[in-house]
N, C-alpha and C. Protein backbone atom coordinates (compact mmCIF):
# COMPACT_ATOMS: atom_id res chain seq x y z
N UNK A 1 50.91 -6.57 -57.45
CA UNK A 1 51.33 -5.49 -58.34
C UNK A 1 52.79 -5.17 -58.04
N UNK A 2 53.52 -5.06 -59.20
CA UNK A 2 55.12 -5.16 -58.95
C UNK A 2 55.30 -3.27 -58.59
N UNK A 3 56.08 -2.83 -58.25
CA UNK A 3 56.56 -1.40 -57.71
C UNK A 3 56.03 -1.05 -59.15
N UNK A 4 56.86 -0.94 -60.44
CA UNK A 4 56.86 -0.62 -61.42
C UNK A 4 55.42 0.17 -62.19
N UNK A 5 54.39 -1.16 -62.00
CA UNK A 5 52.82 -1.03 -62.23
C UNK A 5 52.46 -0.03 -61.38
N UNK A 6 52.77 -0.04 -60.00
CA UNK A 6 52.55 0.96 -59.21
C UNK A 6 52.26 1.98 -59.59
N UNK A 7 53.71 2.65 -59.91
CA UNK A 7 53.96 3.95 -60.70
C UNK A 7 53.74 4.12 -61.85
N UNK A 8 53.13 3.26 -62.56
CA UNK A 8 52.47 3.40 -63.84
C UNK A 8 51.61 4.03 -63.73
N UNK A 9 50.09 3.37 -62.72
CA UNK A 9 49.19 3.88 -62.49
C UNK A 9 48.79 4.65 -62.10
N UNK A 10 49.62 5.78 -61.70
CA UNK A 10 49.79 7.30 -60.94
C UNK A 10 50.13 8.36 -61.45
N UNK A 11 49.68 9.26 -61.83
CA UNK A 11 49.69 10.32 -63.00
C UNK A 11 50.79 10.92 -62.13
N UNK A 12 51.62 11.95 -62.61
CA UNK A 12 52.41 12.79 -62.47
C UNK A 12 51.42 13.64 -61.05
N UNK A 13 50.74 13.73 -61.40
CA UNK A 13 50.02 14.70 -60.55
C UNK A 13 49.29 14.22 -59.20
N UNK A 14 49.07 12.74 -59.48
CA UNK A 14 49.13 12.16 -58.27
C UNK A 14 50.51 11.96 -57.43
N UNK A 15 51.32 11.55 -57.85
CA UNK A 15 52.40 11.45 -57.36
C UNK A 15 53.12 12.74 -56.68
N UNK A 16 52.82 14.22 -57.01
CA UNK A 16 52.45 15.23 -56.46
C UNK A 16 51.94 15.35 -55.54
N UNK A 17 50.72 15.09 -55.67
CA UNK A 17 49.82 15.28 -54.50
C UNK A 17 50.04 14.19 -53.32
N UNK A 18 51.04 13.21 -53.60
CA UNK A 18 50.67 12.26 -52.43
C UNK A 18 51.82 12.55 -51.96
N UNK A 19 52.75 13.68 -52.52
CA UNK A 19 54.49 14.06 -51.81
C UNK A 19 53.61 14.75 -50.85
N UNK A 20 52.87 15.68 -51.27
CA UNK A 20 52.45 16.55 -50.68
C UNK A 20 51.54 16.69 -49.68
N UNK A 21 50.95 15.12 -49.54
CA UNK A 21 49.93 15.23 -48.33
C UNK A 21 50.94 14.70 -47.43
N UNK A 22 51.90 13.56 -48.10
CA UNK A 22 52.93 13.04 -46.77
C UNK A 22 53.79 14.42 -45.64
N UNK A 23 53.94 15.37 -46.62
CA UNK A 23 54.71 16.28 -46.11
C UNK A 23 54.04 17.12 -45.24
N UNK A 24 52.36 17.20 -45.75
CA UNK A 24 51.20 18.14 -44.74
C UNK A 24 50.95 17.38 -43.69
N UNK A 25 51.73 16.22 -43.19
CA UNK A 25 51.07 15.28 -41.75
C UNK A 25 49.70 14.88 -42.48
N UNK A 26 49.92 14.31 -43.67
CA UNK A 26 48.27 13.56 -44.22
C UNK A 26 46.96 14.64 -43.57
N UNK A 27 47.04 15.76 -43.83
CA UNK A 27 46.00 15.99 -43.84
C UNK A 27 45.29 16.85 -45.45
N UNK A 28 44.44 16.09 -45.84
CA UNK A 28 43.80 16.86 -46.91
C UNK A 28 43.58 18.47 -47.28
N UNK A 29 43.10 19.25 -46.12
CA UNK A 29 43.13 20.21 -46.26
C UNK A 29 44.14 21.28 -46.10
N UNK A 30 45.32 21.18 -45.74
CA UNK A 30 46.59 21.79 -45.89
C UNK A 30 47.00 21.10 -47.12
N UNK A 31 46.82 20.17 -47.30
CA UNK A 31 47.61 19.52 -48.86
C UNK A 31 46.91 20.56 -50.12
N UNK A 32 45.80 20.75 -49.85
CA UNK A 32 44.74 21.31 -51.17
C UNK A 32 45.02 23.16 -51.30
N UNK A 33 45.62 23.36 -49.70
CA UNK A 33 46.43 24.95 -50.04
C UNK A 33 47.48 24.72 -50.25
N UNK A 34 48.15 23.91 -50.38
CA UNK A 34 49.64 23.92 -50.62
C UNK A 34 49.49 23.99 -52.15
N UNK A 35 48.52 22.81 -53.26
CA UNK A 35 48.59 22.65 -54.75
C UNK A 35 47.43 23.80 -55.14
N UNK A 36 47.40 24.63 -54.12
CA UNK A 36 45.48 25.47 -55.02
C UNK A 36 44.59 24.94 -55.48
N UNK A 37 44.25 23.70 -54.84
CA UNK A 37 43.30 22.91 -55.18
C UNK A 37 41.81 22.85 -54.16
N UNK A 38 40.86 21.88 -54.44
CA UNK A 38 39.93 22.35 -53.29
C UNK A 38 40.18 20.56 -52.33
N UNK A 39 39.64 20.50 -51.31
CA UNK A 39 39.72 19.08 -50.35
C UNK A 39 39.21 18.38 -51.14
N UNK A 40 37.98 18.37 -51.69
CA UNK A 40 37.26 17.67 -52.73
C UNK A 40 38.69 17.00 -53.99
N UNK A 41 39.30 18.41 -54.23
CA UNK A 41 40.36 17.43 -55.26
C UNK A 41 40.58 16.16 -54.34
N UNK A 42 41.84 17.16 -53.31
CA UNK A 42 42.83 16.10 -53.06
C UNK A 42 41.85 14.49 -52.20
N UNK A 43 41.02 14.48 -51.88
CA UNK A 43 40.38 12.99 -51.73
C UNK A 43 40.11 12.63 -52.92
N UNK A 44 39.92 13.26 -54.14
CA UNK A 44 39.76 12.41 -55.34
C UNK A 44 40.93 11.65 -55.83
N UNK A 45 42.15 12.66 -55.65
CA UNK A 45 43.74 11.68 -55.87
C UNK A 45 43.40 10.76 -55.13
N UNK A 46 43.40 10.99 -53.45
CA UNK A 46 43.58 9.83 -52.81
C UNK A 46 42.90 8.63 -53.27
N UNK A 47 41.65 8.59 -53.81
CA UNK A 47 40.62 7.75 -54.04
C UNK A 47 40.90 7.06 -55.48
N UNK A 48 41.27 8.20 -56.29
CA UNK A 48 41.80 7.19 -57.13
C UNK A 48 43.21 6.27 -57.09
N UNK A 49 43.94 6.82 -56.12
CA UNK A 49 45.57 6.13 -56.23
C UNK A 49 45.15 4.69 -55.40
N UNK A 50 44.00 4.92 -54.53
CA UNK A 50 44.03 3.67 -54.13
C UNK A 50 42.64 2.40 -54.91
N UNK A 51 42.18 3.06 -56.42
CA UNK A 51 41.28 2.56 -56.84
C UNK A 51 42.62 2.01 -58.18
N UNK A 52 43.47 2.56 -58.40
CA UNK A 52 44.77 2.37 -59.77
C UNK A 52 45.83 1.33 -59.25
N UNK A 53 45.97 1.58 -57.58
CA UNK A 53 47.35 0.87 -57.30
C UNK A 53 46.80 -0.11 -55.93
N UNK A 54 46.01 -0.09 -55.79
CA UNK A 54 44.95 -0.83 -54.66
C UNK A 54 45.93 -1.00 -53.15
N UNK A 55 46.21 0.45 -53.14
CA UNK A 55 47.21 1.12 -51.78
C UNK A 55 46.36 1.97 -51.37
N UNK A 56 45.92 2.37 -49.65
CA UNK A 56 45.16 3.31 -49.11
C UNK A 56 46.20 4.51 -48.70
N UNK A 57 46.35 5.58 -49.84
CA UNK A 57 48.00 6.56 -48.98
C UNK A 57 47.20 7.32 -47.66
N UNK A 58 45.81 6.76 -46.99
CA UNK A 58 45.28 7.26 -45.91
C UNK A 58 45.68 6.49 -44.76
N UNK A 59 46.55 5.30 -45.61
CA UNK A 59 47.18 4.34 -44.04
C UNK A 59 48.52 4.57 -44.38
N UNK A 60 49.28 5.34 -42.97
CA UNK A 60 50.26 5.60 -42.90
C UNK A 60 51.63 4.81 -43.63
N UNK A 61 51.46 3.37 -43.59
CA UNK A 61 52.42 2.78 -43.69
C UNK A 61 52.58 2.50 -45.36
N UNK A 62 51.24 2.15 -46.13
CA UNK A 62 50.75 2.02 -47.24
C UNK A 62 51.22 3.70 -47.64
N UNK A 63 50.90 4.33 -47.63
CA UNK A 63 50.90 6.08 -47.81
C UNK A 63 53.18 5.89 -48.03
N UNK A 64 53.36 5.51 -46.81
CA UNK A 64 55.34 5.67 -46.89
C UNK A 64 55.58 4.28 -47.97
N UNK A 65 54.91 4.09 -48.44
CA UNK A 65 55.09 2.70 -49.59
C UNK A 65 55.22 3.71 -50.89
N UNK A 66 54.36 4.22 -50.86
CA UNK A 66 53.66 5.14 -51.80
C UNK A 66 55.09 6.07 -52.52
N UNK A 67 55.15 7.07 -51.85
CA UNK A 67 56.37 7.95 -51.42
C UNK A 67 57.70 7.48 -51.62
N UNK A 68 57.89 6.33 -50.84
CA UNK A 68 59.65 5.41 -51.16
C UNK A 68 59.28 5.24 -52.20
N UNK A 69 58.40 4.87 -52.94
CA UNK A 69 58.51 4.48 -54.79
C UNK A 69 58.78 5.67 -55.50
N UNK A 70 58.21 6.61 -55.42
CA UNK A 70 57.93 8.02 -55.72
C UNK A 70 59.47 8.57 -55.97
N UNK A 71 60.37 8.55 -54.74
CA UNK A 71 61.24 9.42 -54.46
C UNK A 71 62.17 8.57 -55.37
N UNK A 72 62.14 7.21 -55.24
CA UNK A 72 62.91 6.32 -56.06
C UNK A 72 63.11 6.34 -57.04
N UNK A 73 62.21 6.32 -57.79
CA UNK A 73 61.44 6.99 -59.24
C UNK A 73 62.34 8.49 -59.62
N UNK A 74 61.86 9.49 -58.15
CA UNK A 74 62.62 10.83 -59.12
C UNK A 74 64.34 10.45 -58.95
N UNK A 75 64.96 9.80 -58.24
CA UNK A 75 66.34 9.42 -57.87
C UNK A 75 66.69 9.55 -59.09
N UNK A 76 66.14 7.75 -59.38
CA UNK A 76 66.53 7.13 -60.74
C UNK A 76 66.87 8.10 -62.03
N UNK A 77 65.23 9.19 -62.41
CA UNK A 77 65.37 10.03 -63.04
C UNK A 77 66.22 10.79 -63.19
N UNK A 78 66.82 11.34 -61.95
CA UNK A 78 67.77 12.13 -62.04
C UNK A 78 69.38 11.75 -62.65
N UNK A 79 69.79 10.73 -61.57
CA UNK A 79 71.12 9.78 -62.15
C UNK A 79 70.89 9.40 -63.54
N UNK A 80 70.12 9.44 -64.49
CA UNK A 80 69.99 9.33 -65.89
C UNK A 80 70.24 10.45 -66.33
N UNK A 81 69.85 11.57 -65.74
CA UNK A 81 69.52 12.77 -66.36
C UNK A 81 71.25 13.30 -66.62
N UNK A 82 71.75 13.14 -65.44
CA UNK A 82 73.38 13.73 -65.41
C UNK A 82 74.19 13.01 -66.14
């Protein structure tokens, strides 16, 4: 799967939630008070990002794969935007 497909397959809101567990030290349940969500959500992102992009963001290194695309993504966005 090329980067591109990656981020296809990741809703806005996943891509959210997976800034946001990187930033909680991966843990689910600080991630789910940070978005007002319940733990139950945020393992459902997780479960689906790695059922859409066949990446586990529960393995650290896979998870900073995740994220460098992510941030890349909003970069890009931005330098267009200006």
């Amino acid at each position: 799967m090329t980067d591109q497909e990656i981020l296809d397959a990741m809703s806005p809101r996943d891509k959210g939630i997976l800034i946001a567990y990187a930033e909680c030290g991966m843990r689910p349940s600080r991630t789910a008070r940070k978005h007002f969500i319940s733990h139950q959500g945020v393992e459902y992102h997780l479960r689906r990002v790695r059922a859409n992009t066949g990446l586990d963001p529960r393995n650290f290194f896979q998870l900073y794969r995740l994220v460098n695309l992510i941030i890349k993504e909003r970069e890009e966005y931005d330098r267009e935007g200006s």
